[in-house]
C-alpha atoms as a PDB file:
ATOM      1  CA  UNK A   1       6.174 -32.808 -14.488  1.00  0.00           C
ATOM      2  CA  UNK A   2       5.722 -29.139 -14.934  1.00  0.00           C
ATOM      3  CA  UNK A   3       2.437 -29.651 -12.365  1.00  0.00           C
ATOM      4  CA  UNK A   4       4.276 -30.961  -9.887  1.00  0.00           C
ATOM      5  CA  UNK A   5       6.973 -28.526  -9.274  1.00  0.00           C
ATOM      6  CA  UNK A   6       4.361 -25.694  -8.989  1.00  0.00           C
ATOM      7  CA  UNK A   7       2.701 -27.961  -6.125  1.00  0.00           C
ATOM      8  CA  UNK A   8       5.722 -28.000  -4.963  1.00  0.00           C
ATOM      9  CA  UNK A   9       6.746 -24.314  -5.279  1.00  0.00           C
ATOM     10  CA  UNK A  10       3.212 -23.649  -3.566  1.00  0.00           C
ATOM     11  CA  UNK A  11       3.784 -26.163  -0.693  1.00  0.00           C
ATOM     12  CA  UNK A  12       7.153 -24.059   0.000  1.00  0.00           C
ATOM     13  CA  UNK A  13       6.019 -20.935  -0.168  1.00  0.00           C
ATOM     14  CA  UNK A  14       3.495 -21.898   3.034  1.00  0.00           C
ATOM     15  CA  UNK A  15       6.394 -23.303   4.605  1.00  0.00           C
ATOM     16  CA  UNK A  16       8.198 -19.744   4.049  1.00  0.00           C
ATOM     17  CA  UNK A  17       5.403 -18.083   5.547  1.00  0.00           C
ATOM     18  CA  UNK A  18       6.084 -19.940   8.961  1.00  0.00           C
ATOM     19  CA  UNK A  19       9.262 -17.620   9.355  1.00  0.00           C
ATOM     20  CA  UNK A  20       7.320 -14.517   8.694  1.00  0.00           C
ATOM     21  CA  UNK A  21       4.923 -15.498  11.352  1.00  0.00           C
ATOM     22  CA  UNK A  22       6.562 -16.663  14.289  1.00  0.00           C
ATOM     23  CA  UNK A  23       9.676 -16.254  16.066  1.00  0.00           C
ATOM     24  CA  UNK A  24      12.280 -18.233  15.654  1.00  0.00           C
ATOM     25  CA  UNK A  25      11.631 -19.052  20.086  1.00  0.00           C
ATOM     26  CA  UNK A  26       7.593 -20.178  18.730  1.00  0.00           C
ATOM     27  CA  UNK A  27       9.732 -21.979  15.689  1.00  0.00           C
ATOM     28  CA  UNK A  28      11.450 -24.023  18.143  1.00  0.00           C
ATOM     29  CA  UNK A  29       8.711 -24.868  20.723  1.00  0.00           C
ATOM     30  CA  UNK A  30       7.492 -28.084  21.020  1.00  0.00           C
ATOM     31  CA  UNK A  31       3.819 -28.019  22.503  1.00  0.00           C
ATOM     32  CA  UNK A  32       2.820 -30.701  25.324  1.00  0.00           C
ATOM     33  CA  UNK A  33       2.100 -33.827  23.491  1.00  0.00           C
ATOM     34  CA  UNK A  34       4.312 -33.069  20.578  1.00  0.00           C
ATOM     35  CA  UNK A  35       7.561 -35.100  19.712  1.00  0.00           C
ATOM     36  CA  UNK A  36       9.145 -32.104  17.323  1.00  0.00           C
ATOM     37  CA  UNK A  37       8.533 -28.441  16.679  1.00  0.00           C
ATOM     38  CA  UNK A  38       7.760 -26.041  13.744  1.00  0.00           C
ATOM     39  CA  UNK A  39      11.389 -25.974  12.544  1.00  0.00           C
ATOM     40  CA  UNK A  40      12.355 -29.357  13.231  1.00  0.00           C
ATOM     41  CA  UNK A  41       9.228 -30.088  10.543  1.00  0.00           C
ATOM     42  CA  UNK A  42      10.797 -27.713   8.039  1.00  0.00           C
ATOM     43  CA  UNK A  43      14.383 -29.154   8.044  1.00  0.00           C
ATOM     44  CA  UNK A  44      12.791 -32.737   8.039  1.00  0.00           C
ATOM     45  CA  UNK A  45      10.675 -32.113   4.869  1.00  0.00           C
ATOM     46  CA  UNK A  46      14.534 -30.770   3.539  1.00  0.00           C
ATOM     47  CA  UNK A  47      16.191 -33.747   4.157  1.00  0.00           C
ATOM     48  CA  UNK A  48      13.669 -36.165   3.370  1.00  0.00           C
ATOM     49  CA  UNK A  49      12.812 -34.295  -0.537  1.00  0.00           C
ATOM     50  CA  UNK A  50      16.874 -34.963  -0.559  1.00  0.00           C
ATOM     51  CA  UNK A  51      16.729 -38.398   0.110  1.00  0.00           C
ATOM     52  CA  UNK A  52      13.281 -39.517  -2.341  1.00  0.00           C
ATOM     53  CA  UNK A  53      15.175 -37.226  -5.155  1.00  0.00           C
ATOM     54  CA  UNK A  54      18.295 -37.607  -4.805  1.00  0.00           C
ATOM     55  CA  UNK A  55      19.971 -40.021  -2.632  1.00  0.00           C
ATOM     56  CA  UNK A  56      17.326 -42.330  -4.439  1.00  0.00           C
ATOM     57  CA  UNK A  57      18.813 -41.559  -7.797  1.00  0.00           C
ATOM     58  CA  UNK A  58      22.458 -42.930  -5.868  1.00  0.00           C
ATOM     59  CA  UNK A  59      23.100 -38.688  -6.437  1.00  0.00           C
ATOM     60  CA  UNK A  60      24.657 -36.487  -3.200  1.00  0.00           C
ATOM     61  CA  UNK A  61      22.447 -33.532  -3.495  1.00  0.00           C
ATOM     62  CA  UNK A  62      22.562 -30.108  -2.289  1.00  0.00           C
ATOM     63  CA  UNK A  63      22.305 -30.270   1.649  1.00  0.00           C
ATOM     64  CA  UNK A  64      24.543 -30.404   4.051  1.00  0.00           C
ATOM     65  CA  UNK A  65      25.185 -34.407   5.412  1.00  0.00           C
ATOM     66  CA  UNK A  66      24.917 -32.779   9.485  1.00  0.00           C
ATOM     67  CA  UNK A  67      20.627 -31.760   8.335  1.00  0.00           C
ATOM     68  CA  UNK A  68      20.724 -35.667   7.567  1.00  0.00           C
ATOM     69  CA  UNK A  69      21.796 -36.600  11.382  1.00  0.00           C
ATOM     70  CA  UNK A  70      19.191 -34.005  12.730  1.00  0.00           C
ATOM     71  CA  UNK A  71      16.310 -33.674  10.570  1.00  0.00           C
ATOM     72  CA  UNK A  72      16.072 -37.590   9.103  1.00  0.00           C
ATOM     73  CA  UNK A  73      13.003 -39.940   9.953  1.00  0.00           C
ATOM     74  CA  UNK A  74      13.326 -41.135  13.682  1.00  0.00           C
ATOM     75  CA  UNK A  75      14.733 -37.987  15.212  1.00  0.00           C
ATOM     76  CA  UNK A  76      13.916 -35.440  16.914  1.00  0.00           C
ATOM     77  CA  UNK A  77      14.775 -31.581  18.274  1.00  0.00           C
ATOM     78  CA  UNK A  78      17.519 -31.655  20.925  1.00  0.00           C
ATOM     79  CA  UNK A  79      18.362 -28.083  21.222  1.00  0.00           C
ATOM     80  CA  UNK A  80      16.914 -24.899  19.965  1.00  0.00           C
ATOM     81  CA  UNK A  81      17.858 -23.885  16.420  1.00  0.00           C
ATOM     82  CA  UNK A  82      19.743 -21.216  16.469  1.00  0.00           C
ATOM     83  CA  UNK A  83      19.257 -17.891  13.894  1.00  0.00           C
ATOM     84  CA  UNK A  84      22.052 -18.896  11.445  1.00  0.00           C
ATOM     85  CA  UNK A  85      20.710 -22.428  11.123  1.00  0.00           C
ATOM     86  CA  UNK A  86      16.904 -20.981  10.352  1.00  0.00           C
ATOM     87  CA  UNK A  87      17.918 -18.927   7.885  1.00  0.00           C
ATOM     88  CA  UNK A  88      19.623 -21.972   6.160  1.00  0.00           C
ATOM     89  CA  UNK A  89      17.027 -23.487   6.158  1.00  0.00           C
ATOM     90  CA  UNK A  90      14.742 -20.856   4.832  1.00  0.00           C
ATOM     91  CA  UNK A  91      17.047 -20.029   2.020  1.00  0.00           C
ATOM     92  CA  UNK A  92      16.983 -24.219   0.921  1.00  0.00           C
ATOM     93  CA  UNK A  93      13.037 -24.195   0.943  1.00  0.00           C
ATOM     94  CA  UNK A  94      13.440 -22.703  -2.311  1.00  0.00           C
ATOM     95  CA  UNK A  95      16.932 -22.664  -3.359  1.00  0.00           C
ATOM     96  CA  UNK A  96      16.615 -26.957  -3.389  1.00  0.00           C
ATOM     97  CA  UNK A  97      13.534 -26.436  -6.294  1.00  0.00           C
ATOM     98  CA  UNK A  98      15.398 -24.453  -8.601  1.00  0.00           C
ATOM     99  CA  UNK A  99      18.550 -26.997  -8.714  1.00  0.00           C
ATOM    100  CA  UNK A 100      16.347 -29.958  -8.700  1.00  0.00           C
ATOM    101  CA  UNK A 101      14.301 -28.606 -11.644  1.00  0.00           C
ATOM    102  CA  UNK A 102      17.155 -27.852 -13.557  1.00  0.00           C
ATOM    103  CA  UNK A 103      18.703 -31.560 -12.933  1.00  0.00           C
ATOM    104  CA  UNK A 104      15.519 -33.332 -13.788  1.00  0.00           C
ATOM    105  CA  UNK A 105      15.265 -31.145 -17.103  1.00  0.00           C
ATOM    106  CA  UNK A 106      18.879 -31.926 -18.102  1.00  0.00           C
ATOM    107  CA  UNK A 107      18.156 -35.552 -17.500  1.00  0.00           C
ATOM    108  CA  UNK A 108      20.331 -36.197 -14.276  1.00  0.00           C
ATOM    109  CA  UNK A 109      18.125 -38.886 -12.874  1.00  0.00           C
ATOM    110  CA  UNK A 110      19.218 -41.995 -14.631  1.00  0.00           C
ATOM    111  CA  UNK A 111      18.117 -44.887 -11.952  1.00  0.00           C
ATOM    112  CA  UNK A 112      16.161 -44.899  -9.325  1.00  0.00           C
ATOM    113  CA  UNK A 113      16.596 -47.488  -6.476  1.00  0.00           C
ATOM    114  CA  UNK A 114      12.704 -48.908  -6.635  1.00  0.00           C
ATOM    115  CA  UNK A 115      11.530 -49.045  -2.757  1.00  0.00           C
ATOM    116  CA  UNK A 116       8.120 -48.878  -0.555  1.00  0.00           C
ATOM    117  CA  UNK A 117       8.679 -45.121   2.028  1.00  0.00           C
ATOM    118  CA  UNK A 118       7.791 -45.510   5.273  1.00  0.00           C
ATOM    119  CA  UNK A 119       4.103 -44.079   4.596  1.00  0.00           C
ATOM    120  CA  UNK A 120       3.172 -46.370   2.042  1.00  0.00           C
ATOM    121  CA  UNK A 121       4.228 -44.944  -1.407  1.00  0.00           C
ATOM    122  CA  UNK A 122       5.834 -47.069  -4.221  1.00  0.00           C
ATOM    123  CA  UNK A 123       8.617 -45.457  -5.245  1.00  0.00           C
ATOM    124  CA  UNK A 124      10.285 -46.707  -8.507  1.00  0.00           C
ATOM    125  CA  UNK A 125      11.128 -43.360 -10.436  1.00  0.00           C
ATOM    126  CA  UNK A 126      11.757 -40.015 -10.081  1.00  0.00           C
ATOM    127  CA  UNK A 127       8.934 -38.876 -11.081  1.00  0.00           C
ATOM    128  CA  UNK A 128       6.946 -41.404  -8.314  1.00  0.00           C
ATOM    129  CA  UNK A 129       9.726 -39.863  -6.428  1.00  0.00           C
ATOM    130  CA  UNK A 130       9.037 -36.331  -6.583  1.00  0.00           C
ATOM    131  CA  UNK A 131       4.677 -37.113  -6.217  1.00  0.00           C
ATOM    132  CA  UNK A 132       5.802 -38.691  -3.162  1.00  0.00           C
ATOM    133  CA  UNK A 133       7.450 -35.631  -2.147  1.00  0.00           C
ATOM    134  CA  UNK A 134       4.427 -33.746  -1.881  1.00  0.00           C
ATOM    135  CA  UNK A 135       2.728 -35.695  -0.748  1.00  0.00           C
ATOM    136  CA  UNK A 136       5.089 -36.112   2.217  1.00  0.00           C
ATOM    137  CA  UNK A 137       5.259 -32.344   2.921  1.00  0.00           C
ATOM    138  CA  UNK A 138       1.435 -31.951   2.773  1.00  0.00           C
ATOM    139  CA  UNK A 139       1.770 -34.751   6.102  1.00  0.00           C
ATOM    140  CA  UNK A 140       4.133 -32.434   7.402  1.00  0.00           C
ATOM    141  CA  UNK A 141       2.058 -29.349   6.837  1.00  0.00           C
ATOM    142  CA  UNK A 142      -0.441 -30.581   8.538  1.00  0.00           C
ATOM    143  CA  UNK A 143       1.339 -31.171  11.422  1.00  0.00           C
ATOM    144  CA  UNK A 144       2.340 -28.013  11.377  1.00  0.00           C
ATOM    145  CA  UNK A 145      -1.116 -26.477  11.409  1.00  0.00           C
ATOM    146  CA  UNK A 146      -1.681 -28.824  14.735  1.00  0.00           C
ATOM    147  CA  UNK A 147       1.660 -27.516  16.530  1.00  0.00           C
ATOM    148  CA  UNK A 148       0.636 -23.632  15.575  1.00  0.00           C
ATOM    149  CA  UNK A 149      -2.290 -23.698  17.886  1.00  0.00           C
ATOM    150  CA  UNK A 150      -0.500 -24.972  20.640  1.00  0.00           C
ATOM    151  CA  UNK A 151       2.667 -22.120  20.426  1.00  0.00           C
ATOM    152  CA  UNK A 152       0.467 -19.159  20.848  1.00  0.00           C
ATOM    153  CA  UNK A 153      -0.959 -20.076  23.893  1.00  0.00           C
END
């Protein structure tokens, strides 16, 4: 377990880096031939770690339900994110670790509600749920290396 939150904590911390490198107008621009932006991939990989973890564990978790409606699978950016919104979710990239490694250590998780994600993985505990995790944001990052090269031009 211990070897998959610090993948995880390293994942995040290249996520962090996108706010240190970019403006928040590259954040939010979607390149031609791209259906979401920078930031839309950040708050998706939010809402989606809440979802494996914790919504599959029938637990609320520690976002707020109007990321759900914006960030979830099947959406997309519909407006700029604005500075107040950014910085949410740059505080969460790390601030959602923490709490979930201290509920998985005091045994929080109970059930798990077994299921196939839309890329493939079998999830059917929270540990399969947290692998899946990464493995989900490493997709994401690597969309996010494609969408950088197209913001700068």
């Amino acid at each position: 377990m211990d070897a998959l939150f610090k993948t995880w904590r390293t994942s995040r911390k290249l996520f962090l880096n996108f706010f240190e490198d970019y403006t928040l107008d590259q954040l939010n621009k979607i390149p031609t031939g791209f259906n979401n932006n920078l930031i839309w991939n950040i708050g998706h990989i939010l809402v989606i770690q809440q979802k494996l973890i914790y919504k599959g564990s029938h637990l609320q978790g520690y976002i707020p339900e109007e990321l759900f409606d914006k960030y979830n699978s099947g959406t997309k950016p519909t407006a700029p994110v604005l500075t107040a919104e950014a910085d949410e979710l740059k505080r969460l990239l790390t601030s959602v670790i923490e709490v979930t490694e201290r509920d998985v250590r005091n045994g929080l998780f109970i059930s798990y509600n077994e299921r196939t994600t839309g890329t493939g993985f079998h999830v059917a505990s929270i540990q399969d749920a947290l692998e899946a995790n990464n493995y989900h944001e490493g997709l994401h990052m690597g969309y996010m290396m494609s969408i950088r090269k197209f913001i700068l031009l």
